[in-house]
C-alpha atoms as a PDB file:
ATOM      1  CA  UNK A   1    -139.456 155.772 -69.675  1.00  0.00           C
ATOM      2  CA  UNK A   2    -139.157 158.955 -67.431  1.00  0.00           C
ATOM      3  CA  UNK A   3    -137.692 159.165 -63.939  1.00  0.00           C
ATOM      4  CA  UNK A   4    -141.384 160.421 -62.595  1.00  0.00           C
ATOM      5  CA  UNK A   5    -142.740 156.832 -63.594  1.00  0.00           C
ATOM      6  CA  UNK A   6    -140.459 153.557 -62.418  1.00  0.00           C
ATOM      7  CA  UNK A   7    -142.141 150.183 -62.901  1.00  0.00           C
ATOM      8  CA  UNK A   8    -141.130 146.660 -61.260  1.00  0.00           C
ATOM      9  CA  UNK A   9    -141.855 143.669 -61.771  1.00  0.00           C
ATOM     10  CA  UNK A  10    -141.866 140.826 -59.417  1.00  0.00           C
ATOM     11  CA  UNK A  11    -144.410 137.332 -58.593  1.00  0.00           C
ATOM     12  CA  UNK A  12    -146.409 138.204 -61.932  1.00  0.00           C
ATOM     13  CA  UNK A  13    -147.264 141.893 -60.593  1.00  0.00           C
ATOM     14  CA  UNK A  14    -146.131 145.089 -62.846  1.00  0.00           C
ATOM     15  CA  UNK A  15    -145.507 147.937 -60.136  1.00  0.00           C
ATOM     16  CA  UNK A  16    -146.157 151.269 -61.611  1.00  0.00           C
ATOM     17  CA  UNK A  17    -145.306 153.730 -59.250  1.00  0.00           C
ATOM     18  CA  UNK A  18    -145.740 157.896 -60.147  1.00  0.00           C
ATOM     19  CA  UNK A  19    -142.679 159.757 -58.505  1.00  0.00           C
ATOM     20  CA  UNK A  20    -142.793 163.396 -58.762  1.00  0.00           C
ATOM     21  CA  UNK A  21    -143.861 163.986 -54.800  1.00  0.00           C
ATOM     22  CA  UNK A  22    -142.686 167.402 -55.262  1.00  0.00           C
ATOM     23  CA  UNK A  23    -145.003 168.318 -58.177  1.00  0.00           C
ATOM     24  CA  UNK A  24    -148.027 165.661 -55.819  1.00  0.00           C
ATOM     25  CA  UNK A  25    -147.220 163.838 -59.169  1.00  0.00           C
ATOM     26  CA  UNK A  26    -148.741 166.066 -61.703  1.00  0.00           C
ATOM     27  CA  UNK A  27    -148.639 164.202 -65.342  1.00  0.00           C
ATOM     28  CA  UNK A  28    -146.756 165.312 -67.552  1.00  0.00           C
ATOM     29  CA  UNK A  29    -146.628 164.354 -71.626  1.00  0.00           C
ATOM     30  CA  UNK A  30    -143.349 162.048 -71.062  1.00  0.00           C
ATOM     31  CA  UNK A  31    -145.196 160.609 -67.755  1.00  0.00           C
ATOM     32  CA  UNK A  32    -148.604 159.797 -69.792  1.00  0.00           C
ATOM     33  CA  UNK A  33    -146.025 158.148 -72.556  1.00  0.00           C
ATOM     34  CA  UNK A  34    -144.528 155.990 -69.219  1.00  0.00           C
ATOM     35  CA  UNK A  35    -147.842 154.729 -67.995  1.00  0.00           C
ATOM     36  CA  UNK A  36    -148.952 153.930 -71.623  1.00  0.00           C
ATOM     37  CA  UNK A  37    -145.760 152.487 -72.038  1.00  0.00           C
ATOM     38  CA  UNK A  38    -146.106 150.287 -69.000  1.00  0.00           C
ATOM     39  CA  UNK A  39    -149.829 149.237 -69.660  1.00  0.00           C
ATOM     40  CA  UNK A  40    -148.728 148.086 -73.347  1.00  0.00           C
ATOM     41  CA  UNK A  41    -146.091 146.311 -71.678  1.00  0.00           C
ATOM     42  CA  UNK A  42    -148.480 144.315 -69.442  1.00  0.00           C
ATOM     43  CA  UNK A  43    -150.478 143.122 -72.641  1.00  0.00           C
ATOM     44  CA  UNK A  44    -147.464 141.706 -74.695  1.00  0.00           C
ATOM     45  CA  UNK A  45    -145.469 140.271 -71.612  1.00  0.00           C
ATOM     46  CA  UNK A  46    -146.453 136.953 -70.097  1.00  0.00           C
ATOM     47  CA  UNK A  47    -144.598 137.496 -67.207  1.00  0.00           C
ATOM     48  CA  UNK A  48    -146.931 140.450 -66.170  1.00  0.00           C
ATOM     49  CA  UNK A  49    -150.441 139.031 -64.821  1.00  0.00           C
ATOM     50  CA  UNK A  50    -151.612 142.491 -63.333  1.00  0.00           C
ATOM     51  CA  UNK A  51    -150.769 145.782 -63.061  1.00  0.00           C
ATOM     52  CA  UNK A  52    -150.782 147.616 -59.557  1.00  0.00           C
ATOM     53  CA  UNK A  53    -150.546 151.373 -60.013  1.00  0.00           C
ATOM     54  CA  UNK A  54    -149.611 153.849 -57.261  1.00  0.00           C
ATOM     55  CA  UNK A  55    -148.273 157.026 -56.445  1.00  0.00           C
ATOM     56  CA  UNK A  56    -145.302 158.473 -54.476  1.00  0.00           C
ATOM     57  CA  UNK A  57    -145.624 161.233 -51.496  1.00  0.00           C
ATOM     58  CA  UNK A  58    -148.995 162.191 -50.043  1.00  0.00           C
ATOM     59  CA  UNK A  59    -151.329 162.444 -52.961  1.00  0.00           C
ATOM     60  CA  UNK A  60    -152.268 160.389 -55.588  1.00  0.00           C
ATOM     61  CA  UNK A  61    -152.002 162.426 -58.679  1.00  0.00           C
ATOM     62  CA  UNK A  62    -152.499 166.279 -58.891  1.00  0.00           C
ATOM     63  CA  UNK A  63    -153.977 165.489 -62.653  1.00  0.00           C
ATOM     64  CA  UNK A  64    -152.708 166.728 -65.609  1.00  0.00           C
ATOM     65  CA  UNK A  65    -149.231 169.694 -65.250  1.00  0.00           C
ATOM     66  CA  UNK A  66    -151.104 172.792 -65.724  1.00  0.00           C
ATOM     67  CA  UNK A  67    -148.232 174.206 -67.300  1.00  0.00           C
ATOM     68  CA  UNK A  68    -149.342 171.689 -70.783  1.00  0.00           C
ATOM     69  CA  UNK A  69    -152.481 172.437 -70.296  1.00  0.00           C
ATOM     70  CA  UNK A  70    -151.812 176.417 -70.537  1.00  0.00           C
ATOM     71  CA  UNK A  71    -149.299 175.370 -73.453  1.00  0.00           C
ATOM     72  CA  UNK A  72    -152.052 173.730 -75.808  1.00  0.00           C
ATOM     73  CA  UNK A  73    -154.284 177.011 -75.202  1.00  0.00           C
ATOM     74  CA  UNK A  74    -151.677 178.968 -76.283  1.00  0.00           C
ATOM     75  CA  UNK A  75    -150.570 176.668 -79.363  1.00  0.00           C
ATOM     76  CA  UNK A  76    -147.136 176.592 -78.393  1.00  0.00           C
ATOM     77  CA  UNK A  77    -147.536 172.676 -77.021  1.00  0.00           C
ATOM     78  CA  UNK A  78    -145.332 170.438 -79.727  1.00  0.00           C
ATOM     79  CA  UNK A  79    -145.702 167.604 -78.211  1.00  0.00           C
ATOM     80  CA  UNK A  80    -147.285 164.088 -79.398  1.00  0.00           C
ATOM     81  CA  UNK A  81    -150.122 164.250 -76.328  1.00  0.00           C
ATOM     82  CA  UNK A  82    -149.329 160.922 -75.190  1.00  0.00           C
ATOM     83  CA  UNK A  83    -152.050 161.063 -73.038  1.00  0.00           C
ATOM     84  CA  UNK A  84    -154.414 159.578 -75.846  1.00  0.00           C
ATOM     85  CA  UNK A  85    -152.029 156.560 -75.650  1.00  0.00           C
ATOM     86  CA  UNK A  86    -152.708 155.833 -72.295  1.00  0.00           C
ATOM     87  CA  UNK A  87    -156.253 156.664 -72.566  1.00  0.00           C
ATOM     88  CA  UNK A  88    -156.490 154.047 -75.859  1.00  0.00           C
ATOM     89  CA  UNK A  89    -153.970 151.743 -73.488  1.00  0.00           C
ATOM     90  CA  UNK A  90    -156.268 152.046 -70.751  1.00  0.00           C
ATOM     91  CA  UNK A  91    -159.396 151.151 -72.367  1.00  0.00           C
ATOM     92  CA  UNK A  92    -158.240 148.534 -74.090  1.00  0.00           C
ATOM     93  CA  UNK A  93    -156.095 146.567 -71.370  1.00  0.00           C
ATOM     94  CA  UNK A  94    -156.937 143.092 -71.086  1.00  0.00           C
ATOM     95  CA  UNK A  95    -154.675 142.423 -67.462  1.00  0.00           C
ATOM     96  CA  UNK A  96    -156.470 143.213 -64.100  1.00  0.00           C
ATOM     97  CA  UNK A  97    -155.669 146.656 -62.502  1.00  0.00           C
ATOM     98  CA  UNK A  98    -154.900 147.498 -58.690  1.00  0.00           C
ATOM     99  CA  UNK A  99    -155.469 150.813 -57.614  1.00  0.00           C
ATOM    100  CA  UNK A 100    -153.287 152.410 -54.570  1.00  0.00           C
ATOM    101  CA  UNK A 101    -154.439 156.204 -53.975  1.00  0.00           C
ATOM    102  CA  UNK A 102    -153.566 158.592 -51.297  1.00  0.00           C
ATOM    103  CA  UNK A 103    -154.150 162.229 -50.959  1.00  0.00           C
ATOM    104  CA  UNK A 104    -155.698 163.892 -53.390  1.00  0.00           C
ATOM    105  CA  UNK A 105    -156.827 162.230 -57.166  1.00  0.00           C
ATOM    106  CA  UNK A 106    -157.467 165.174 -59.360  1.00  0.00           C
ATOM    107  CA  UNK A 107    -158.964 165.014 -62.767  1.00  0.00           C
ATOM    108  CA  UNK A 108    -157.470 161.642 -64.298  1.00  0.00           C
ATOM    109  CA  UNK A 109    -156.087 160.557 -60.972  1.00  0.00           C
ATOM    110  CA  UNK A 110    -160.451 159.660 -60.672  1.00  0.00           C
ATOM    111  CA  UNK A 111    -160.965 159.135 -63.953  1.00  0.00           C
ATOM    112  CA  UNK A 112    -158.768 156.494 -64.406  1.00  0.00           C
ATOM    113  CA  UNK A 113    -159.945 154.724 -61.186  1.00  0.00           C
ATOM    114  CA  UNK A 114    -163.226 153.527 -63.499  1.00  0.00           C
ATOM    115  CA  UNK A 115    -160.966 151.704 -65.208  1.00  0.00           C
ATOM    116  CA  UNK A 116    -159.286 149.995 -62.379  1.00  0.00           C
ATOM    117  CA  UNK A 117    -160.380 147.077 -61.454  1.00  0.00           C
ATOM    118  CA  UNK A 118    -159.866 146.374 -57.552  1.00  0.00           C
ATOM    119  CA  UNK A 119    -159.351 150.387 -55.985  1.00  0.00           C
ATOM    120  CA  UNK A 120    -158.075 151.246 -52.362  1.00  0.00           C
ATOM    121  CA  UNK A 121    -157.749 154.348 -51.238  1.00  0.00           C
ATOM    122  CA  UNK A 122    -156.165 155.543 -47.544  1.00  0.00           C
ATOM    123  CA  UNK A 123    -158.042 157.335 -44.910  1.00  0.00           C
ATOM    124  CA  UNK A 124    -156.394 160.155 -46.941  1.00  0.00           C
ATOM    125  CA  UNK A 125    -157.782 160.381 -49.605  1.00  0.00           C
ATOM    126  CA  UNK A 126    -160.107 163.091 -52.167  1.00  0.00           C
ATOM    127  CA  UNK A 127    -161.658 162.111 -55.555  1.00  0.00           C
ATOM    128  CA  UNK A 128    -161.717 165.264 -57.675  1.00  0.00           C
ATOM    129  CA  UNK A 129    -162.581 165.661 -61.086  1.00  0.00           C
ATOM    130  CA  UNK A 130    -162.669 169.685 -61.476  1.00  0.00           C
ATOM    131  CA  UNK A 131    -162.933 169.503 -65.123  1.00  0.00           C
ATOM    132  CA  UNK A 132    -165.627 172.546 -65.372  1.00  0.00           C
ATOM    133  CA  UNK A 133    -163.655 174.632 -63.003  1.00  0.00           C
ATOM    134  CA  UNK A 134    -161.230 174.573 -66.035  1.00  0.00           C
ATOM    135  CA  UNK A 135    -163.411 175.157 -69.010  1.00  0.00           C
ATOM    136  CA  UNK A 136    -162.873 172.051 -69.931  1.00  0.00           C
ATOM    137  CA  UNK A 137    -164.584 168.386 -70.099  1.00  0.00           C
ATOM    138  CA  UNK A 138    -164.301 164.954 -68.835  1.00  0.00           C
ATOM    139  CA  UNK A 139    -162.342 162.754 -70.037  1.00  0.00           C
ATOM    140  CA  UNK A 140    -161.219 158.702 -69.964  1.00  0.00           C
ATOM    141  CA  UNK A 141    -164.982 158.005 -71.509  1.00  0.00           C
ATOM    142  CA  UNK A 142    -165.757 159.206 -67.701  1.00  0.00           C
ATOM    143  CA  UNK A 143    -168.906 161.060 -68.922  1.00  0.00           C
ATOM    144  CA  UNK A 144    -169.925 157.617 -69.639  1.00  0.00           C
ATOM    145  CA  UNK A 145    -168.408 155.371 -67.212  1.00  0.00           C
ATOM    146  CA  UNK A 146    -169.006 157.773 -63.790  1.00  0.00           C
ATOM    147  CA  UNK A 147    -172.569 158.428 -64.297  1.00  0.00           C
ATOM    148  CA  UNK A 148    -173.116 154.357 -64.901  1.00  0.00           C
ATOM    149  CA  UNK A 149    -171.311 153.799 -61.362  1.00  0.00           C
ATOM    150  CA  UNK A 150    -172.411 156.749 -59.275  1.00  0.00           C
ATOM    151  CA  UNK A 151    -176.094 157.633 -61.022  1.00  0.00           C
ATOM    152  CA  UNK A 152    -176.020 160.805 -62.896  1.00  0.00           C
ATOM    153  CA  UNK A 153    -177.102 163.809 -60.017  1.00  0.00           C
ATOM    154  CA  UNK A 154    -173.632 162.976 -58.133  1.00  0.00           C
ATOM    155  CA  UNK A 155    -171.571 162.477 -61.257  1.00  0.00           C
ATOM    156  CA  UNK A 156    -172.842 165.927 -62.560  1.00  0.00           C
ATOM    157  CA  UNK A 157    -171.967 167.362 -59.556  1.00  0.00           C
ATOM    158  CA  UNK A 158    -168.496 166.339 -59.136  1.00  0.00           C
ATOM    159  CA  UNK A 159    -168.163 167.051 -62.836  1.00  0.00           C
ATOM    160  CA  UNK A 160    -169.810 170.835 -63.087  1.00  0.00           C
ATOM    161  CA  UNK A 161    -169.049 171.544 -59.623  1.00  0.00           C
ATOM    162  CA  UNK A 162    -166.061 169.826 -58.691  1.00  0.00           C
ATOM    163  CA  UNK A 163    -167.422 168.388 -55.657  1.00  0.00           C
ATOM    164  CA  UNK A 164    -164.629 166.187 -53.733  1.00  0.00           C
ATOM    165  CA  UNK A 165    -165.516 162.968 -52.945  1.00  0.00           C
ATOM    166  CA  UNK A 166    -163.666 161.324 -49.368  1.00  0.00           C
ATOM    167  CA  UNK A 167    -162.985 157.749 -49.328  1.00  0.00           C
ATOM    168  CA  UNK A 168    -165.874 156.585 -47.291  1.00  0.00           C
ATOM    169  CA  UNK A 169    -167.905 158.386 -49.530  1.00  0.00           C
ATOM    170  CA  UNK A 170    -166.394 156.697 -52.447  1.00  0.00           C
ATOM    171  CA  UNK A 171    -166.655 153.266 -51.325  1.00  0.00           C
ATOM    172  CA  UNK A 172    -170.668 153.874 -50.378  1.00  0.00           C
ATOM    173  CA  UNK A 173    -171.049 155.408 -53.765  1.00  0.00           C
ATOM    174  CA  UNK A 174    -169.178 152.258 -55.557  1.00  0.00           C
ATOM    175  CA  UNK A 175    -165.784 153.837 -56.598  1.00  0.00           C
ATOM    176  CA  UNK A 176    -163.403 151.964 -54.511  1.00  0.00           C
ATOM    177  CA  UNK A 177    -163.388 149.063 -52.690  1.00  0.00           C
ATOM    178  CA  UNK A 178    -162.277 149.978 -49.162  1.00  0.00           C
ATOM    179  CA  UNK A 179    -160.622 152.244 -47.550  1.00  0.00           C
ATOM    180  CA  UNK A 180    -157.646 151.536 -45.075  1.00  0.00           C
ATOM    181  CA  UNK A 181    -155.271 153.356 -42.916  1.00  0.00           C
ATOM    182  CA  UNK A 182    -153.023 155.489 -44.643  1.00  0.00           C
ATOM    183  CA  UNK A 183    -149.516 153.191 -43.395  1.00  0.00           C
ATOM    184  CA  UNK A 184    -151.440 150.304 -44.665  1.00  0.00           C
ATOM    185  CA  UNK A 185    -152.370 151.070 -47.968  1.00  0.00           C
ATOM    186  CA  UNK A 186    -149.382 150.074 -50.302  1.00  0.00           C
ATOM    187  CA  UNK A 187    -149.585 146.428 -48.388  1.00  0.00           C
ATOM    188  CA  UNK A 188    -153.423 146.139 -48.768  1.00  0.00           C
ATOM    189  CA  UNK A 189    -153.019 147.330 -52.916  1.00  0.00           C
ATOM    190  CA  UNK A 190    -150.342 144.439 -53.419  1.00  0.00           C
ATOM    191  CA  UNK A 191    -151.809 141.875 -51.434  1.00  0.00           C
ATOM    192  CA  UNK A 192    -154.855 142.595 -53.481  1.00  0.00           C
ATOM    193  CA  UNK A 193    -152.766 142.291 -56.785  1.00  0.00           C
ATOM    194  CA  UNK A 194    -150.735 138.851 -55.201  1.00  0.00           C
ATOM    195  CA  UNK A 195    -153.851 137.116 -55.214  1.00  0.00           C
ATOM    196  CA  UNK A 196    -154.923 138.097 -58.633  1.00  0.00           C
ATOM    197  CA  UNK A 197    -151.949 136.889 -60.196  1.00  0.00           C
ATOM    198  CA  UNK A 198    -152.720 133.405 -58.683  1.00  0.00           C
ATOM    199  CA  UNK A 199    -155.908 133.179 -60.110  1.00  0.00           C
ATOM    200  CA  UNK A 200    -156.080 132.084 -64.004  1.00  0.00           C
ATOM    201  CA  UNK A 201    -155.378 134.753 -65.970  1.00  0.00           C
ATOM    202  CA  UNK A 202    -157.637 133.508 -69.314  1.00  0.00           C
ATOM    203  CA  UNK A 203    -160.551 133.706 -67.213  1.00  0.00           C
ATOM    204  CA  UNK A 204    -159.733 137.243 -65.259  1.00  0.00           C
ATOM    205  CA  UNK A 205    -159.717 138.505 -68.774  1.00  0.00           C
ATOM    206  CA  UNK A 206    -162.723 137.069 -70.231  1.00  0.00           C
ATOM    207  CA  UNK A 207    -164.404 138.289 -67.119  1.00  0.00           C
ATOM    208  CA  UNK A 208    -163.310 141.956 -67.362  1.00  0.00           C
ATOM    209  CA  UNK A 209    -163.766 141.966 -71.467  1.00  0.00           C
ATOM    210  CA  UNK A 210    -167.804 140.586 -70.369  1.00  0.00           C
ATOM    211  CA  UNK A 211    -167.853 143.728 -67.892  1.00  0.00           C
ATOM    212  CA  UNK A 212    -166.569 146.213 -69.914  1.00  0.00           C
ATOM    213  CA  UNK A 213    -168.048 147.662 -73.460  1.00  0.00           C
ATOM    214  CA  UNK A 214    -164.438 148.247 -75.186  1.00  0.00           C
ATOM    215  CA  UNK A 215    -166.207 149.644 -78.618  1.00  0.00           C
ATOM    216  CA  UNK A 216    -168.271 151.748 -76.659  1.00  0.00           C
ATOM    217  CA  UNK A 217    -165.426 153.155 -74.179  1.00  0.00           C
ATOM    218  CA  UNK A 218    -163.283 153.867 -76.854  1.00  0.00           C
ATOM    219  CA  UNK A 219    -166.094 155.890 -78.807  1.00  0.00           C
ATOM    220  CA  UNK A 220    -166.696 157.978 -76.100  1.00  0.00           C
ATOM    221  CA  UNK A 221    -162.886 158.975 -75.334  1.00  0.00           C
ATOM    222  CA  UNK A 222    -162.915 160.218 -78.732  1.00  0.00           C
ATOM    223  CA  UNK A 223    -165.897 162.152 -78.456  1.00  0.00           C
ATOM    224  CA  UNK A 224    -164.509 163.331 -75.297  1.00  0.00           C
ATOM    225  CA  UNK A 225    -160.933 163.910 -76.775  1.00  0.00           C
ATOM    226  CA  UNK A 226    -162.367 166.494 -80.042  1.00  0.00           C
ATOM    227  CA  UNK A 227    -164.015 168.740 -77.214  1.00  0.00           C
ATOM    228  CA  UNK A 228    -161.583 167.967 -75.111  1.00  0.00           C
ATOM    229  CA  UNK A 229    -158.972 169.543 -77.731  1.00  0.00           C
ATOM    230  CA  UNK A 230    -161.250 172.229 -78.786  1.00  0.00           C
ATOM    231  CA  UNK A 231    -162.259 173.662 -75.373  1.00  0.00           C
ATOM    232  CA  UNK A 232    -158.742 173.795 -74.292  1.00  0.00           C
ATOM    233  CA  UNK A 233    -158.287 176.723 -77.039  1.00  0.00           C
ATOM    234  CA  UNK A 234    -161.393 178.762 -76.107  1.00  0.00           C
ATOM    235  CA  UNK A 235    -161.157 181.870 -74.546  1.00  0.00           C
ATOM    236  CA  UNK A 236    -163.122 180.301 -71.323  1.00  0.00           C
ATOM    237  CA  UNK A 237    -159.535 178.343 -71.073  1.00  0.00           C
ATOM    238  CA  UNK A 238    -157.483 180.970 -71.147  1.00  0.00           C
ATOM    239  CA  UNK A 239    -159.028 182.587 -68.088  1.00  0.00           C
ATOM    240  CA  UNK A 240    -158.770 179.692 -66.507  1.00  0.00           C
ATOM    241  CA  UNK A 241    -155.362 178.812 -66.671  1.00  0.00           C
ATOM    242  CA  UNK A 242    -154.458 182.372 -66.468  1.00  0.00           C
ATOM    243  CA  UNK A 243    -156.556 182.700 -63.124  1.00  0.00           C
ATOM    244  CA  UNK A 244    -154.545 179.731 -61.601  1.00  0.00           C
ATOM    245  CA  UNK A 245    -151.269 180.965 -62.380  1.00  0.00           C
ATOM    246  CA  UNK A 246    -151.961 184.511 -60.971  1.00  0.00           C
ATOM    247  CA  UNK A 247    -153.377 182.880 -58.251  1.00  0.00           C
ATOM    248  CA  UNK A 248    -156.981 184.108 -58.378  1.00  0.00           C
ATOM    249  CA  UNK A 249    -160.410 183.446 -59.095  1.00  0.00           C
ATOM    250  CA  UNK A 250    -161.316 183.315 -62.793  1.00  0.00           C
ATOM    251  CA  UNK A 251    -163.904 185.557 -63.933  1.00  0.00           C
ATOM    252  CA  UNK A 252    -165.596 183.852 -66.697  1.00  0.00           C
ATOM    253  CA  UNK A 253    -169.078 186.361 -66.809  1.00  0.00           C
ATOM    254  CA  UNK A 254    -167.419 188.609 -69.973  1.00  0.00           C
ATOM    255  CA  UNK A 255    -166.106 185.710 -71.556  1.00  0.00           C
ATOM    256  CA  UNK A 256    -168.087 183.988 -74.289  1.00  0.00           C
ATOM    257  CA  UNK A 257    -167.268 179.744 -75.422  1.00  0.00           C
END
């Protein structure tokens, strides 16, 4: 485990909180390990009945650190991308999920929502999923999963334009499942997640393993991860990492792939 991801478990809910606040709880590779970590726990612990996840400070996730991001481009990232165990953990995970998001969800802080299943979000809250604006692509089989839930004119614009998407919004649109005041939303989540782990949990599983094409979600995240892996060397990457650390707009007209 990392400090930036504590878990704790009480009444049959795993609480899986992010706590970097001072980095709005940008993932790193040793936080992606956590979370997998804590999802894998869920499945082989019968003390765990669902998993609530939520985040410290006023937003959600900022998405993946930057800072890895501009290391893979580079080639001078060494580390195991344990991001692709969450993903795998995600898409295969068996116990319901709660959802608790404030602030701003950036990239996988939305992406993972689809595979949530109960999400509230606080009157504060923005669903971004910028990938484009990166050079990059979606990922968390979300090119498959968003377009199913949204219809694919919005989901193409919040993926190639990085349109944010407010809480009312995302409720209307079939993302979350209500929104409540911001002081209100960590009670709301875990009330939401007591009353799961009351019902039976054979049946909660069957139900989510009838709504949910495992095979198929699991194809598409490694489709997703290859381009994923090979955009974030391309030159178009560069730019844009090098365009957010200076602190200015990328210019991608003179650059080619």
């Amino acid at each position: 485990m990392t400090e930036h991801v504590k878990t704790e478990l009480d009444g049959g809910v795993l609480t899986v909180t992010l706590a970097r606040a001072d980095k709005k709880n940008a993932l790193t590779d040793a936080m992606y390990g956590a979370l997998a970590d804590a999802l894998d726990r869920a499945e082989s612990d019968a003390a765990v009945r669902v998993v609530l996840l939520q985040g410290d400070g006023d937003s959600f996730t900022a998405g993946n650190d930057l800072a890895d991001f501009a290391a893979q481009s580079t080639g001078s990232f060494k580390g195991e991308k344990q991001v692709f165990r969450f993903l795998r953990s995600l898409a295969k995970a068996t116990r319901p999920i709660v959802a608790a998001v404030q602030g701003n969800a950036v990239g996988v802080g939305t992406t993972m929502l689809l595979h949530c299943d109960l999400v509230y979000l606080a009157d504060t809250a923005r669903l971004l999923t910028p990938f484009v604006n990166l050079a990059l692509v979606p990922e968390a089989a979300s090119s498959l999963l968003l377009p199913a839930r949204v219809g694919h004119a919005r989901a193409y614009a919040m993926f190639a334009l990085g349109e944010p998407v407010d809480g009312a919004t995302a409720v209307n649109i079939g993302l979350a499942n209500a929104v409540v005041p911001a002081a209100e939303l960590r009670a709301r989540a875990r009330a939401a997640a007591e009353a799961l782990a009351k019902r039976p949990l054979g049946a909660l599983a069957h139900t989510k393993g009838l709504m949910r094409d495992r095979e198929r979600i699991a194809e598409q995240m490694s489709r997703e991860g290859v381009i994923f892996q090979e955009r974030l060397k391309t030159a178009e990457a560069r730019e844009a990492f090098a365009a957010f650390a200076e602190r200015r707009q990328p210019d991608f007209s003179k650059v080619v792939g």
